[in-house]
C-alpha atoms as a PDB file:
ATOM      1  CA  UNK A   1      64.859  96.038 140.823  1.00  0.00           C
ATOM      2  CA  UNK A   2      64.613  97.492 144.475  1.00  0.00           C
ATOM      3  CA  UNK A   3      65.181 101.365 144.150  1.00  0.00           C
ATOM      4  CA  UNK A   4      66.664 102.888 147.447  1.00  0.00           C
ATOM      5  CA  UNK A   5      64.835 106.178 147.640  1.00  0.00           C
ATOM      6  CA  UNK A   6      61.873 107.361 145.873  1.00  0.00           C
ATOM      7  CA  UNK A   7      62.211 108.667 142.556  1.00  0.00           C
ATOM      8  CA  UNK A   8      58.444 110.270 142.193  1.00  0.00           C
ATOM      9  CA  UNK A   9      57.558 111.369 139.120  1.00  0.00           C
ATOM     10  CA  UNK A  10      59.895 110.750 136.024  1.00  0.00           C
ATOM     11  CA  UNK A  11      61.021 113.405 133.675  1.00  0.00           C
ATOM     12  CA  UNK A  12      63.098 114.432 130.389  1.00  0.00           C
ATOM     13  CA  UNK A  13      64.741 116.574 128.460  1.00  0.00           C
ATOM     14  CA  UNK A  14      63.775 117.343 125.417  1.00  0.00           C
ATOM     15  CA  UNK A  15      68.051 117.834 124.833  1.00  0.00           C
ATOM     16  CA  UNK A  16      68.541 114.615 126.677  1.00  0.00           C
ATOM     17  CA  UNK A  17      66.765 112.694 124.659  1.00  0.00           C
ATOM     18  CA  UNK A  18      67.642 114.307 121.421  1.00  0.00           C
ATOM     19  CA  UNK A  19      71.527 113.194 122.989  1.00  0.00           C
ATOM     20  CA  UNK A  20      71.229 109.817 124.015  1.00  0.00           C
ATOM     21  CA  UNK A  21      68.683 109.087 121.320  1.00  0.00           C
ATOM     22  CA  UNK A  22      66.506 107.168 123.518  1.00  0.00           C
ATOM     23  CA  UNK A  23      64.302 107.351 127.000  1.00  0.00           C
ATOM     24  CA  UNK A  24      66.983 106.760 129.554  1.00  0.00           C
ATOM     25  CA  UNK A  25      65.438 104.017 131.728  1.00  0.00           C
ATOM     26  CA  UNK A  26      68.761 102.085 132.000  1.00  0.00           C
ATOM     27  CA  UNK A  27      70.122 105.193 133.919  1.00  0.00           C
ATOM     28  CA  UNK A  28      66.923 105.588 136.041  1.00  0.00           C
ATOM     29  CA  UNK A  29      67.270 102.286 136.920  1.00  0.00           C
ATOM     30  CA  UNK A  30      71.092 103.095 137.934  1.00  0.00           C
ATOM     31  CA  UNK A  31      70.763 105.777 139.969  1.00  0.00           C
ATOM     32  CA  UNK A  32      67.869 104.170 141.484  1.00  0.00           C
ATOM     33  CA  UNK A  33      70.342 101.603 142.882  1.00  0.00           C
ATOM     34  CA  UNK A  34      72.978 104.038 144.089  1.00  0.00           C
ATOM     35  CA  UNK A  35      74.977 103.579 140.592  1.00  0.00           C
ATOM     36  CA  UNK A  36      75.314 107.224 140.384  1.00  0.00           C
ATOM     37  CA  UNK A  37      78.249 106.943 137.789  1.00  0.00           C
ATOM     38  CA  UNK A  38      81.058 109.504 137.563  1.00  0.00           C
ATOM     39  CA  UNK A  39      80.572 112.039 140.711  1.00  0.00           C
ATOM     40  CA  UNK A  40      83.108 113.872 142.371  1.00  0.00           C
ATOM     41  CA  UNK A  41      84.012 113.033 145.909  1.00  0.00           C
ATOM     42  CA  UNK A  42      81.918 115.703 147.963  1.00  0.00           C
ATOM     43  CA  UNK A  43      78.449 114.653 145.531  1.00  0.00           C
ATOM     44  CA  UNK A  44      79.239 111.024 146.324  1.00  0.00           C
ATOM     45  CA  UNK A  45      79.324 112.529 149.899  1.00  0.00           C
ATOM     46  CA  UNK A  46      76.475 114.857 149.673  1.00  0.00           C
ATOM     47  CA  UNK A  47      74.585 111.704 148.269  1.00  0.00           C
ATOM     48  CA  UNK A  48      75.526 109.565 150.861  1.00  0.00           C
ATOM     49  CA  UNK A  49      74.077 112.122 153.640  1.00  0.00           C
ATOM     50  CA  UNK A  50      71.046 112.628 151.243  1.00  0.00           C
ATOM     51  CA  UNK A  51      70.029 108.810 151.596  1.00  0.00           C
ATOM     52  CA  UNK A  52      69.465 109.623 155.449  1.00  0.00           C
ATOM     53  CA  UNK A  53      67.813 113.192 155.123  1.00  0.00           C
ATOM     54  CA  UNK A  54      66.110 112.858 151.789  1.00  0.00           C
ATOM     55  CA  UNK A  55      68.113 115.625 150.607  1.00  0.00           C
ATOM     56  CA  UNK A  56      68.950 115.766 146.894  1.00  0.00           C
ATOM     57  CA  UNK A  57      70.621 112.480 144.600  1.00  0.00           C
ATOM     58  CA  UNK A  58      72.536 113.175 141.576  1.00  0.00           C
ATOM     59  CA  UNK A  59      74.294 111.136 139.076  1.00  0.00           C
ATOM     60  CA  UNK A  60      76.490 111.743 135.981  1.00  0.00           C
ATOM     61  CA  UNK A  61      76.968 109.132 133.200  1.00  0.00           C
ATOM     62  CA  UNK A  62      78.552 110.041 129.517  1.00  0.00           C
ATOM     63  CA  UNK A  63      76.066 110.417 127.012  1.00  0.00           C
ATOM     64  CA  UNK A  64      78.381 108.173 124.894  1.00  0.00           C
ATOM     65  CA  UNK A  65      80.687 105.743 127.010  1.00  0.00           C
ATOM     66  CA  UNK A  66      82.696 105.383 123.662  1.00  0.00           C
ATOM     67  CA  UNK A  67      83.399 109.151 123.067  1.00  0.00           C
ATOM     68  CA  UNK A  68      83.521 111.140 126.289  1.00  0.00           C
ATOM     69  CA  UNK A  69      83.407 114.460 124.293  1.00  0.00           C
ATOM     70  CA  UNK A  70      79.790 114.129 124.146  1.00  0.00           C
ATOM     71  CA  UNK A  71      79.508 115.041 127.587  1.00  0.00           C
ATOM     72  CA  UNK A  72      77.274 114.273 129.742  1.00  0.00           C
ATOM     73  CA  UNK A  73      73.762 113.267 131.461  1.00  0.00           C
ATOM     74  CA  UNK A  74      73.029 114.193 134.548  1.00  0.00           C
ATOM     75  CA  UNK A  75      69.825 112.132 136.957  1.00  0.00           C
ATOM     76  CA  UNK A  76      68.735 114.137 139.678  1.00  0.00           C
ATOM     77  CA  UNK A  77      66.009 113.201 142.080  1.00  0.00           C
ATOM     78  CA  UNK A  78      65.268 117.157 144.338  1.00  0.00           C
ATOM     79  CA  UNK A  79      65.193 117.166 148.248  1.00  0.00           C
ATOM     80  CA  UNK A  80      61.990 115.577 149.111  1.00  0.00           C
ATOM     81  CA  UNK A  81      62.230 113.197 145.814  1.00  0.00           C
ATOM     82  CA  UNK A  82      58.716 113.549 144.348  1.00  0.00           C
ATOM     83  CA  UNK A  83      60.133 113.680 140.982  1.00  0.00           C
ATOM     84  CA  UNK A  84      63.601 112.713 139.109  1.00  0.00           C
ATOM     85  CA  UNK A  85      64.651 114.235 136.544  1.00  0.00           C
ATOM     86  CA  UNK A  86      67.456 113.748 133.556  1.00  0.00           C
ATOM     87  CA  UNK A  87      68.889 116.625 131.907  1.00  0.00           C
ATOM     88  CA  UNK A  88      72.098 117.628 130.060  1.00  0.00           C
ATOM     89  CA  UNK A  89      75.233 118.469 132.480  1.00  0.00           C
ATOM     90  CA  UNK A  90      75.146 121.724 130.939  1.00  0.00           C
ATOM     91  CA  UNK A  91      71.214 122.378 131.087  1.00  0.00           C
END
């Protein structure tokens, strides 16, 4: 895999985990590639412009693709991306 930013330091959740039931490393890997999952238009946009001024990258992916009233899991690698972190939508 060939990330397309830095992702820095990686972490978690304690509520993440507990909700997905595992370390997320399939949706590091994901937003890593620009698979930032369910965004609305202006965070695809914001990410888009973030790629050129290191500014901050988000992504959103259900915690359960099979029942979307889990919610869901948000990525987010800060402006400057020296660290990534995954969290609940709601944390």
């Amino acid at each position: 895999m060939h990330a397309n930013f830095l992702l820095g330091s990686l972490s978690y959740t304690e509520a993440a985990i507990k909700a997905l039931g595992r370390v997320p490393l399939d949706l590091i890997a994901r937003h890593a590639v620009n698979d930032h999952g369910k965004l609305y238009l202006h965070e695809v946009r914001a990410n888009r412009e973030s790629m050129v001024t290191c500014g901050q990258i988000i992504s959103r992916y259900p915690i359960d693709p099979c029942d979307l009233t889990q919610g869901n899991v948000m990525v987010i690698t800060p402006k400057g991306w020296g660290e990534t972190v995954v969290q609940l939508e709601n944390e």
